[in-house]
N, C-alpha and C. Protein backbone atom coordinates (compact mmCIF):
# COMPACT_ATOMS: atom_id res chain seq x y z
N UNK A 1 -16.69 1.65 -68.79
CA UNK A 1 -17.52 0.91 -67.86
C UNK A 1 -18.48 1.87 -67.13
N UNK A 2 -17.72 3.29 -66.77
CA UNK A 2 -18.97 4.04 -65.76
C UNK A 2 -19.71 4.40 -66.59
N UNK A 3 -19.67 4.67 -68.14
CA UNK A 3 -20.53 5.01 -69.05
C UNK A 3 -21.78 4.08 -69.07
N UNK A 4 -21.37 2.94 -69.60
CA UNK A 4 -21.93 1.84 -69.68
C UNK A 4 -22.93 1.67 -68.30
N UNK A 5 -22.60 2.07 -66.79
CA UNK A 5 -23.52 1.48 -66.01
C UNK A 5 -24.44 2.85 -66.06
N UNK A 6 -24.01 4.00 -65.88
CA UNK A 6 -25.23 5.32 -66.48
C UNK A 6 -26.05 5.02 -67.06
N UNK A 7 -25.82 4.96 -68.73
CA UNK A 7 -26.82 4.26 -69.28
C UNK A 7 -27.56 3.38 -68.82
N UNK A 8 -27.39 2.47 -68.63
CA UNK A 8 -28.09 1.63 -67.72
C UNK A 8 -29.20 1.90 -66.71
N UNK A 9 -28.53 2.72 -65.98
CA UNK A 9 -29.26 3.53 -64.91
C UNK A 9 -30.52 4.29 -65.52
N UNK A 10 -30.06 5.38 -66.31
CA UNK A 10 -30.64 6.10 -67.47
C UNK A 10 -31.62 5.35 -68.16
N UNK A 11 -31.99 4.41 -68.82
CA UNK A 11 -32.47 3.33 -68.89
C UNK A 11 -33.62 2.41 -68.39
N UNK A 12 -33.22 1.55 -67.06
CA UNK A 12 -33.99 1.86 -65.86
C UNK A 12 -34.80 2.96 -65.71
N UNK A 13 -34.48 4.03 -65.16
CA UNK A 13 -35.24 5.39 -64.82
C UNK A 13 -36.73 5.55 -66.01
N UNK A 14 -35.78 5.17 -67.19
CA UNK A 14 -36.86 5.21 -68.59
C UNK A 14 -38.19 4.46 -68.29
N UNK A 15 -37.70 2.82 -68.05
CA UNK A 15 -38.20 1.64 -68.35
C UNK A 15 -39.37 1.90 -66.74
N UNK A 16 -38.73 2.15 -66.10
CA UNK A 16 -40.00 2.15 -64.49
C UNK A 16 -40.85 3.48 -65.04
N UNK A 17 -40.93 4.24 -65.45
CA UNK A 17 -41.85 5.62 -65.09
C UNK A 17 -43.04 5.25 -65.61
N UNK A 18 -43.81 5.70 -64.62
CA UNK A 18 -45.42 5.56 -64.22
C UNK A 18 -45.88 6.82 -64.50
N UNK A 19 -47.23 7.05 -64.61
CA UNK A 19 -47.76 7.93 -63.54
C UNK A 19 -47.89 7.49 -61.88
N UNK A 20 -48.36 8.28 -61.33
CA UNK A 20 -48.94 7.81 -60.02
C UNK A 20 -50.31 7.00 -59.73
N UNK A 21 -51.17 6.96 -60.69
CA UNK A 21 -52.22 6.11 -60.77
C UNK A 21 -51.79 4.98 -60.80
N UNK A 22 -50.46 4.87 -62.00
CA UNK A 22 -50.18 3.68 -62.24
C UNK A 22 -48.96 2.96 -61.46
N UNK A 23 -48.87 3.55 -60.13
CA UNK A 23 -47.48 3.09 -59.71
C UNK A 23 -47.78 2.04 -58.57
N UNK A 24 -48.25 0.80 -58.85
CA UNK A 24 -49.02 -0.29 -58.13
C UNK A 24 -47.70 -0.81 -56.75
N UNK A 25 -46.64 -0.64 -57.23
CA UNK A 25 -45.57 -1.37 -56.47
C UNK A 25 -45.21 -0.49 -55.10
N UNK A 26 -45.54 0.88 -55.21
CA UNK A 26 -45.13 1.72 -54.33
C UNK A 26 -46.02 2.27 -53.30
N UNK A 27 -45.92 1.53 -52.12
CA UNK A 27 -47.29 2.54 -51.18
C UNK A 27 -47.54 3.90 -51.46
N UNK A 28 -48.71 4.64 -51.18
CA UNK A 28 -49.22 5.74 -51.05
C UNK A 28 -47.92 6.39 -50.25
N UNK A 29 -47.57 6.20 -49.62
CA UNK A 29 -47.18 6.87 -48.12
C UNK A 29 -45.63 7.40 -48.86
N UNK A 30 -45.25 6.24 -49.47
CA UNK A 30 -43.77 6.96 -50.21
C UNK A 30 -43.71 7.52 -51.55
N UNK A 31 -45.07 7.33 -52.00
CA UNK A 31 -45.58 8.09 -53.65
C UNK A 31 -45.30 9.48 -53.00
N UNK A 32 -46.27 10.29 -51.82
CA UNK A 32 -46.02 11.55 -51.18
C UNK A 32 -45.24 12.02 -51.31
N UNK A 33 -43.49 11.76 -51.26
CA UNK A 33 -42.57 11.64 -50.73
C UNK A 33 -41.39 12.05 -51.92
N UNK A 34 -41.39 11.50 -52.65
CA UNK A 34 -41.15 10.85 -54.13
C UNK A 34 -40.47 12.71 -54.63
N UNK A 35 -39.56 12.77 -55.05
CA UNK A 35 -38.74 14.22 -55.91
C UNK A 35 -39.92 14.44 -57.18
N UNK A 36 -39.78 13.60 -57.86
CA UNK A 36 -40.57 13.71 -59.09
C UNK A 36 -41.32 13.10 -59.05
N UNK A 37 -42.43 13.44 -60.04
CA UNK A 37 -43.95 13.05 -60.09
C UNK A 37 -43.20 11.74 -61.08
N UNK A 38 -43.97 10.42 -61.58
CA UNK A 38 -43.81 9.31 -62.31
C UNK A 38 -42.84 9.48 -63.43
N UNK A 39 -44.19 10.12 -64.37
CA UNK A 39 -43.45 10.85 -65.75
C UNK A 39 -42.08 11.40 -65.76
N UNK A 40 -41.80 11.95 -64.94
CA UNK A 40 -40.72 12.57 -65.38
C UNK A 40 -38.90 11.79 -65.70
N UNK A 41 -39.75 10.58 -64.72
CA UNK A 41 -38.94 9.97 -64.38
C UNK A 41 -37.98 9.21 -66.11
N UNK A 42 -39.37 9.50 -67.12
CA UNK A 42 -39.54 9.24 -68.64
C UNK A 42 -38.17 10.23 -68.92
N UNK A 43 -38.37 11.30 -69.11
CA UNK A 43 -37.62 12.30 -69.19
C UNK A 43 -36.47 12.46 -68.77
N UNK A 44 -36.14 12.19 -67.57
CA UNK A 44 -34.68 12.33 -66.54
C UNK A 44 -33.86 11.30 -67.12
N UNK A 45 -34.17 9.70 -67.44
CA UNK A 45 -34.23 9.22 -67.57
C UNK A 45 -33.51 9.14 -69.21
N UNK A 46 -34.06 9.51 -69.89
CA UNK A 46 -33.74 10.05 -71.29
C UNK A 46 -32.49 10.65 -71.51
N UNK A 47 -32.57 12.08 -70.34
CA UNK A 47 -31.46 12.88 -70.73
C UNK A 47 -30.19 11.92 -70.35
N UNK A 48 -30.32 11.41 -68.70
CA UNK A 48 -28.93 10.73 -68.39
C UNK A 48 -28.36 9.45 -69.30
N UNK A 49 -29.31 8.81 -69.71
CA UNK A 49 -28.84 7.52 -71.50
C UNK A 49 -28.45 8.89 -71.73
N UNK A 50 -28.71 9.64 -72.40
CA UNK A 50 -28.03 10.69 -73.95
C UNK A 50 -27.28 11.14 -73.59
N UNK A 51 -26.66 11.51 -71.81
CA UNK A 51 -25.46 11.71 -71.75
C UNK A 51 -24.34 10.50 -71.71
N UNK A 52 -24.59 9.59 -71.29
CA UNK A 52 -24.01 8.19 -71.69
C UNK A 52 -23.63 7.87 -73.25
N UNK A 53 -24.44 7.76 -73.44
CA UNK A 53 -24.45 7.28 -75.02
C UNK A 53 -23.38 8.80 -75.60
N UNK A 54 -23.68 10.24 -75.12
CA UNK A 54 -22.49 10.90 -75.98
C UNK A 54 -20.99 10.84 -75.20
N UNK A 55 -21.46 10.22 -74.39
CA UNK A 55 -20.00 9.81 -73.63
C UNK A 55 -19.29 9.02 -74.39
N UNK A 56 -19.95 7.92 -74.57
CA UNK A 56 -19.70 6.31 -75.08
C UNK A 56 -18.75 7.00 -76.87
N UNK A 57 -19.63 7.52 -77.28
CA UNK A 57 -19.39 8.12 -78.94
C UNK A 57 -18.37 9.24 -78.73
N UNK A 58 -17.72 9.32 -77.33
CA UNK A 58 -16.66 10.01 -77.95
C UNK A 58 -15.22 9.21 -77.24
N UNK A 59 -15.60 8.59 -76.35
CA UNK A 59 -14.40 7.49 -75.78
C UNK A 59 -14.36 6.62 -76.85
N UNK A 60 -15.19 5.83 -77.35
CA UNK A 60 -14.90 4.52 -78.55
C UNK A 60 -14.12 5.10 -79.39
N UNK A 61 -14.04 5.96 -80.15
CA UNK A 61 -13.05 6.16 -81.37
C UNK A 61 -11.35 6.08 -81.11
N UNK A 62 -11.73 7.09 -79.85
CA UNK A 62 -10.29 6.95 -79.12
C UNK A 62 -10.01 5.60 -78.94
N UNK A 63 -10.42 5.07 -78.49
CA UNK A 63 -10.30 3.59 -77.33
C UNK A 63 -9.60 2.88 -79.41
N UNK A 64 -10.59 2.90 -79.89
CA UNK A 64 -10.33 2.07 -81.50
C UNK A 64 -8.70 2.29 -81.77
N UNK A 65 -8.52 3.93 -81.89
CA UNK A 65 -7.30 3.94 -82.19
C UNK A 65 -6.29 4.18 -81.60
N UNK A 66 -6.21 4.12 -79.93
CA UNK A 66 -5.42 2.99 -78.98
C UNK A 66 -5.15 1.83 -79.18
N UNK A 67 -6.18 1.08 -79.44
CA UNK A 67 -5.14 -0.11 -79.34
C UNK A 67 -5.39 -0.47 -80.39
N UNK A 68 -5.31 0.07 -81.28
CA UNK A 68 -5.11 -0.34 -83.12
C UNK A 68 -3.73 -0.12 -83.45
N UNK A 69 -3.70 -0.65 -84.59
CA UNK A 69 -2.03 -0.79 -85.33
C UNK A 69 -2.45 0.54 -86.29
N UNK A 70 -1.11 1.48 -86.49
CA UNK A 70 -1.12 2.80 -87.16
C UNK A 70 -1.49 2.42 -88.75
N UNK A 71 -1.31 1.50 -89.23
CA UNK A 71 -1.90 1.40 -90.35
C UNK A 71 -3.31 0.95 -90.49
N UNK A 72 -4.14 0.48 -89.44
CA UNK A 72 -6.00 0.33 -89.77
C UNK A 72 -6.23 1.13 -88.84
N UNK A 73 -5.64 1.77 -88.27
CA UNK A 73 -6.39 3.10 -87.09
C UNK A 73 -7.26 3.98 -87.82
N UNK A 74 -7.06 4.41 -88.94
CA UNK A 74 -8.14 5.46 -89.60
C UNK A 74 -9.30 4.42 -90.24
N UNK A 75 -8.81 3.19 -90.27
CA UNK A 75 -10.18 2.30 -91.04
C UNK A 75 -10.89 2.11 -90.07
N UNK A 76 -10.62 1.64 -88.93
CA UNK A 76 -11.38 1.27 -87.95
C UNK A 76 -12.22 2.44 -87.32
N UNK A 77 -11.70 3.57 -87.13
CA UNK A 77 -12.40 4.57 -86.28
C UNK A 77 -13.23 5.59 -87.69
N UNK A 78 -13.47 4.72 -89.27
CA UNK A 78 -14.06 5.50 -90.15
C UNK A 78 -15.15 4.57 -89.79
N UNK A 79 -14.83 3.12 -89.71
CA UNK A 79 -15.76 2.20 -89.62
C UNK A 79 -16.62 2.12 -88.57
N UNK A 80 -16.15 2.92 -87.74
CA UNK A 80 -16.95 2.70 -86.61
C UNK A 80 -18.37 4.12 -87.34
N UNK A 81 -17.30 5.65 -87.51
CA UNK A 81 -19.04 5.85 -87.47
C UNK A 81 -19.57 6.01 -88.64
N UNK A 82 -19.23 4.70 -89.58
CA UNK A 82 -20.12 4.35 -90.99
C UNK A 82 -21.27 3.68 -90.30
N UNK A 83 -20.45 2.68 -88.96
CA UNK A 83 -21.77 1.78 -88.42
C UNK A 83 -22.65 2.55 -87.86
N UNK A 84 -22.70 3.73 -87.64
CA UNK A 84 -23.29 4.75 -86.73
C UNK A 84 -24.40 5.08 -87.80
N UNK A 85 -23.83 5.59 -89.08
CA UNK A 85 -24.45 5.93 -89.85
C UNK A 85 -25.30 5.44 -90.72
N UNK A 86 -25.34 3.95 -90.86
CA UNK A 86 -25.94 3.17 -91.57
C UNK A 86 -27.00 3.02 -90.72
N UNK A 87 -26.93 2.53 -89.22
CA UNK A 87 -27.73 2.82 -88.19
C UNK A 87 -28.77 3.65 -88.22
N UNK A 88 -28.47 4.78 -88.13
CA UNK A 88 -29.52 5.73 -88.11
C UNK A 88 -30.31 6.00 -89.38
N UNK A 89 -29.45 5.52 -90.86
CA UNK A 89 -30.35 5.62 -92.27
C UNK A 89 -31.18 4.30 -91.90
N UNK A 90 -30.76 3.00 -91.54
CA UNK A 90 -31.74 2.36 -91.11
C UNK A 90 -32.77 2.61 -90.62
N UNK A 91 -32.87 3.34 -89.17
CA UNK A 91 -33.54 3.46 -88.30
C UNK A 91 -34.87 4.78 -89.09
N UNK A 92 -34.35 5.83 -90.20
CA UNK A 92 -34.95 6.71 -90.76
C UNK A 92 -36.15 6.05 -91.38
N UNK A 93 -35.44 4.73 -92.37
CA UNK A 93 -36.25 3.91 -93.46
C UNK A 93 -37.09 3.18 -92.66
N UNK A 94 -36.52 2.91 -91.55
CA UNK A 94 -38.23 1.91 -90.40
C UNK A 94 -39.18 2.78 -90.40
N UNK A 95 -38.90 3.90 -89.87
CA UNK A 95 -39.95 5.16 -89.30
C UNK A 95 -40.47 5.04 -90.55
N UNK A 96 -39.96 6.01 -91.80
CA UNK A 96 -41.29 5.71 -93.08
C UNK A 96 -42.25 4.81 -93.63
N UNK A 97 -41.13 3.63 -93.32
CA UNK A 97 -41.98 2.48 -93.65
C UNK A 97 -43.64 2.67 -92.40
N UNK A 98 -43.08 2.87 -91.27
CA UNK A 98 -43.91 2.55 -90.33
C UNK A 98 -44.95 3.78 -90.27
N UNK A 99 -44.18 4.63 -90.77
CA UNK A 99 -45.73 6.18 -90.66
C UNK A 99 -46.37 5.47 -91.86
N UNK A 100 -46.07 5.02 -93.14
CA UNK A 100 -46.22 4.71 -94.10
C UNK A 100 -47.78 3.96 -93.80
N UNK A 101 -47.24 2.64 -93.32
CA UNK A 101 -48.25 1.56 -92.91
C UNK A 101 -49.16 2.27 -92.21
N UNK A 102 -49.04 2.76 -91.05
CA UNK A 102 -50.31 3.24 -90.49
C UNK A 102 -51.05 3.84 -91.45
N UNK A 103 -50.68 5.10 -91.67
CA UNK A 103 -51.32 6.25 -92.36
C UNK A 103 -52.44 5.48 -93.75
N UNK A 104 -51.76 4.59 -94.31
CA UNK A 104 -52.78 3.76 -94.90
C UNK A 104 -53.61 2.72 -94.45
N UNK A 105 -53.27 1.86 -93.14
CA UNK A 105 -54.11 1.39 -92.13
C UNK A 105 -54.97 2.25 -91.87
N UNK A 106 -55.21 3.30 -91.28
CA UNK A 106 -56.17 4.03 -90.70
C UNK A 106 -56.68 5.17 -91.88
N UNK A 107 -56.37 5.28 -92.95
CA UNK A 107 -56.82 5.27 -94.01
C UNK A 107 -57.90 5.30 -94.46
N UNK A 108 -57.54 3.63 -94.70
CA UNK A 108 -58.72 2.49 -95.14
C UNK A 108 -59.62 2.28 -94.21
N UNK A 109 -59.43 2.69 -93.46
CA UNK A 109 -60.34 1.78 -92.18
C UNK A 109 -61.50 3.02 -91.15
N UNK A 110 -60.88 3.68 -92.00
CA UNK A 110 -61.83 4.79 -90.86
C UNK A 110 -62.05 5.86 -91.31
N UNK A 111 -63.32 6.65 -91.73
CA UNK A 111 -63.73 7.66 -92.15
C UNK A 111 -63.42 8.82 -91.64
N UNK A 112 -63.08 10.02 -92.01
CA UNK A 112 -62.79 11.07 -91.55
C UNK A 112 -63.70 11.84 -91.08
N UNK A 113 -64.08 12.04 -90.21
CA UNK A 113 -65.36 13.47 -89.24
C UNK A 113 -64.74 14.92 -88.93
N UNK A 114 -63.48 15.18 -89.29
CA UNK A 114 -62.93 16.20 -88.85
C UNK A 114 -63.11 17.89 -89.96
N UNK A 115 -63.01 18.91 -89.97
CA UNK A 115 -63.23 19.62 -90.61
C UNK A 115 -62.93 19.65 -91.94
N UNK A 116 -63.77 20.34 -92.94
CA UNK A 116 -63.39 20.60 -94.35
C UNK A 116 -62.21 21.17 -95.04
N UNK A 117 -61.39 20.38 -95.49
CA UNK A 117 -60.45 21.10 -96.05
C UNK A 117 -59.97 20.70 -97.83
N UNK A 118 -60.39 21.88 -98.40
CA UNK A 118 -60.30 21.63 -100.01
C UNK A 118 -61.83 20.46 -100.39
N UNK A 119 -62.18 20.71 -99.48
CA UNK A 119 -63.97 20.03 -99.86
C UNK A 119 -64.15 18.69 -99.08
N UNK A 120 -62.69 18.33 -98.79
CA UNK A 120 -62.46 16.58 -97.94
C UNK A 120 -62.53 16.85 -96.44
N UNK A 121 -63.08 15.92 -95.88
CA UNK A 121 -63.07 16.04 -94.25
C UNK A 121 -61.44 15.77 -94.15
N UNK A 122 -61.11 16.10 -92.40
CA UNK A 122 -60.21 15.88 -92.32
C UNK A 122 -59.94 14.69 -91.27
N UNK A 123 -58.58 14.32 -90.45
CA UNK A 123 -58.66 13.42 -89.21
C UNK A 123 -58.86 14.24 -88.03
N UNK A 124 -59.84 13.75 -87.48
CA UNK A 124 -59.97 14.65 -85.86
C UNK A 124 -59.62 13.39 -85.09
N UNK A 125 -58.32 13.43 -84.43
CA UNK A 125 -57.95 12.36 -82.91
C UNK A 125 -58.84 11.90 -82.65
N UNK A 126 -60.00 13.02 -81.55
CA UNK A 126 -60.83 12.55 -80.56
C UNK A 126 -62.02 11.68 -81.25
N UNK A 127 -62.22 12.00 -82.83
CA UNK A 127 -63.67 10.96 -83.28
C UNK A 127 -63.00 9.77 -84.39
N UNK A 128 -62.17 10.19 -85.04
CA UNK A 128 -61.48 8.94 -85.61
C UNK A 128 -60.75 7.80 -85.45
N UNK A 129 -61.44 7.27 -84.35
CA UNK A 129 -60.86 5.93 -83.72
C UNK A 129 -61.29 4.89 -84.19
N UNK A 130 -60.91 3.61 -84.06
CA UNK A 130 -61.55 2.21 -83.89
C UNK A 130 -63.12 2.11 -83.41
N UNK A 131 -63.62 1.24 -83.75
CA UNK A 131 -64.95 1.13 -82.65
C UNK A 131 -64.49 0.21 -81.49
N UNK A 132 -64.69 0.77 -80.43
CA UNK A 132 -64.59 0.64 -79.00
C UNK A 132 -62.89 1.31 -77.99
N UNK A 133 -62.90 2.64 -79.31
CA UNK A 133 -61.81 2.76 -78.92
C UNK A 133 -60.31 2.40 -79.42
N UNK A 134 -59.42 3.38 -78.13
CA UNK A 134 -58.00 2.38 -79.17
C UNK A 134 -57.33 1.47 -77.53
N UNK A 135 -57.79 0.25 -77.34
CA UNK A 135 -57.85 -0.42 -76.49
C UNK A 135 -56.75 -1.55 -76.78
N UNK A 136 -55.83 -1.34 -77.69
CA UNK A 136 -55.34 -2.63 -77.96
C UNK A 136 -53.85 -2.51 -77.13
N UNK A 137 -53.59 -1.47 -76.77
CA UNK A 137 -51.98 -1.72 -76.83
C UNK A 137 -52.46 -1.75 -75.21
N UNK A 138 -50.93 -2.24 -74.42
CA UNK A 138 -51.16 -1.95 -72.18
C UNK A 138 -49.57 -1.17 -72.58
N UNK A 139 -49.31 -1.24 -71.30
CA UNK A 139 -47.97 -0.41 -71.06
C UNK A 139 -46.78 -1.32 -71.77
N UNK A 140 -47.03 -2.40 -71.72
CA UNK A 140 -46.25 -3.33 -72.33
C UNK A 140 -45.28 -2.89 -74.00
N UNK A 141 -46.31 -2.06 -74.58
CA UNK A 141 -46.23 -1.58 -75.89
C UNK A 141 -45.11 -0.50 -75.99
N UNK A 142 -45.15 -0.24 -74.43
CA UNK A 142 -43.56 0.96 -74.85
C UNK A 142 -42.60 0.63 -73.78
N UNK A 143 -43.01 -0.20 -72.94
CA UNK A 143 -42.07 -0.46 -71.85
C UNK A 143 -40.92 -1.81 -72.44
N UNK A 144 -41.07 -2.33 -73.40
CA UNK A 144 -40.50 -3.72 -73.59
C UNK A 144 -39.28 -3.00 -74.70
N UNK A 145 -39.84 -2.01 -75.46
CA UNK A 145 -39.24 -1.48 -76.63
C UNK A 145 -37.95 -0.37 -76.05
N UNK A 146 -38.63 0.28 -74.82
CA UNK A 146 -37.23 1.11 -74.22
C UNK A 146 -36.38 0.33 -73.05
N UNK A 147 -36.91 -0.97 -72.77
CA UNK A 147 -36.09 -1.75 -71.99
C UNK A 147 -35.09 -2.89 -72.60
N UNK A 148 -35.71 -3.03 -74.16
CA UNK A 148 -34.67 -3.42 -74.90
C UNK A 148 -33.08 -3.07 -74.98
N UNK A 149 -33.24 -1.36 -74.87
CA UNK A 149 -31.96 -0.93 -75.25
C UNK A 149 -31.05 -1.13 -74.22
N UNK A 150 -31.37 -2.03 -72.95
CA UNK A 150 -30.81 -2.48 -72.35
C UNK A 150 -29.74 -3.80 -72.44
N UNK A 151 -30.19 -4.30 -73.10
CA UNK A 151 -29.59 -5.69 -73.40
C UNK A 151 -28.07 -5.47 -73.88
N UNK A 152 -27.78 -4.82 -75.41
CA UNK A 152 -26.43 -4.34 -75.20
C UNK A 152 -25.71 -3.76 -74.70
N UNK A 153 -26.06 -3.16 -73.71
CA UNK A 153 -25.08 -2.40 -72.67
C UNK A 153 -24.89 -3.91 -71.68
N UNK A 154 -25.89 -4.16 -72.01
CA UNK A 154 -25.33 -5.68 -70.34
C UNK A 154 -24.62 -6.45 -70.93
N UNK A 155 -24.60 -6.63 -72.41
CA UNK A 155 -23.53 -7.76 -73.31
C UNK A 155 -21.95 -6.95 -73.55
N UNK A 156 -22.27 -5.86 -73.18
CA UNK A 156 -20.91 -4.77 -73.14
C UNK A 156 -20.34 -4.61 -72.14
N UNK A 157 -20.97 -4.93 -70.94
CA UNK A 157 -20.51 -5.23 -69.57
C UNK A 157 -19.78 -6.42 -69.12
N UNK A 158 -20.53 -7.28 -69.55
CA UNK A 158 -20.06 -9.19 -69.17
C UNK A 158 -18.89 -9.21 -70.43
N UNK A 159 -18.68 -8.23 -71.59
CA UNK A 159 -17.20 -8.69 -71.89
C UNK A 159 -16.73 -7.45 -71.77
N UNK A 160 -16.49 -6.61 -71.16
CA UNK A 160 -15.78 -5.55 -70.85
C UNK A 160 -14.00 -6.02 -70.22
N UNK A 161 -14.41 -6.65 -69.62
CA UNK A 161 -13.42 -7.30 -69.03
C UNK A 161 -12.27 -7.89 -69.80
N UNK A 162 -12.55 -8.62 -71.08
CA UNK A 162 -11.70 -8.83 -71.93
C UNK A 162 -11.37 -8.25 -72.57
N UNK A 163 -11.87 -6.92 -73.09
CA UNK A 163 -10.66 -5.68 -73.75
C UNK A 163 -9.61 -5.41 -73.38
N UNK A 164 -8.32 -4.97 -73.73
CA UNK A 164 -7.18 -4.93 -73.37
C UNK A 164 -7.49 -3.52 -72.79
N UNK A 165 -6.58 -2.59 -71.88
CA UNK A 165 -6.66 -1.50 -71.56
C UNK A 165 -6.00 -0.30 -72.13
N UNK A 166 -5.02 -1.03 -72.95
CA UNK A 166 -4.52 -0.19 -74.22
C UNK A 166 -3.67 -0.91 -74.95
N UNK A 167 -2.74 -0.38 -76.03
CA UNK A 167 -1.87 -1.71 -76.47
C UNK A 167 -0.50 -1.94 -76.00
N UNK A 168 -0.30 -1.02 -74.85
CA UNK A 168 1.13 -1.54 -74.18
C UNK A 168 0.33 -2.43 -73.47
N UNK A 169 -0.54 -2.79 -72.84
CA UNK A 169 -0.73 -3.95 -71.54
C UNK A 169 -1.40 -4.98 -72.84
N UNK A 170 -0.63 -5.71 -73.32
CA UNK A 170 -1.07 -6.39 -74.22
C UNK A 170 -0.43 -7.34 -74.37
């Protein structure tokens, strides 16, 4: 459970960080004031989830084979980090797919101005954009995606309560 509300916290910390330009909710007077500048709050934020989360990944296995029966105790706590692992080969195959798509989105769509290399221009950031810019995404575009990872920790909370506490109180 204290894992679980860290994260959380950790999380939060993620999901609010501003800059200071962008920190509309907070008077001037306590922006001054403030330990860390916005950003960092990105960062701090980061590390305390990743200490949660390696918290979490080393209590669950235990916790599995507590209150497991001695004959699926090694299935269950293999199973757990197969799910770990399938997870993250998942999560590998999105990313390619997704560098994938762009890299041929912007491709097709936009000429290269950047220096010669092997006789081909190359991509320069600052001139290979969209016309009028890259105006499409607001904060929304990364704030919804790291406030997601919120949701299962709060569905891990509201049944926390019904786990047994080991298998003698059972």
């Amino acid at each position: 459970m204290c894992n679980v509300v860290i994260f959380l916290l950790g999380s939060a910390l993620q999901t609010g960080a501003t800059s200071q330009s962008e920190d509309l909710f907070v008077p001037i007077s306590i922006q001054r004031f403030t330990i860390f500048p916005r950003p960092v709050y990105l960062f701090v934020g980061r590390a305390v989830a990743g200490l949660a989360v390696g918290a979490l990944t080393h209590v669950i296995p235990m916790y599995l084979a507590e209150i497991s029966s001695a004959n699926v105790r090694g299935s269950l706590v293999s199973l757990q980090q197969l799910s770990i692992t399938i997870g993250v080969g998942l999560r590998i195959l999105a990313r390619i797919w997704d560098i994938t798509y762009w890299w041929n989105s912007l491709r097709a769509n936009i000429p290269y101005t950047g220096p010669l290399l092997n006789g081909q221009p190359t991509f320069d950031p600052y001139t290979n954009v969209p016309t009028g810019g890259c105006t499409g995404q607001t904060q929304a575009s990364w704030r919804i995606p790291i406030g997601f990872q919120m949701f299962p920790a709060l569905v891990s909370v509201a049944f926390l309560e019904a786990l047994s506490l080991s298998l003698t109180s059972v």
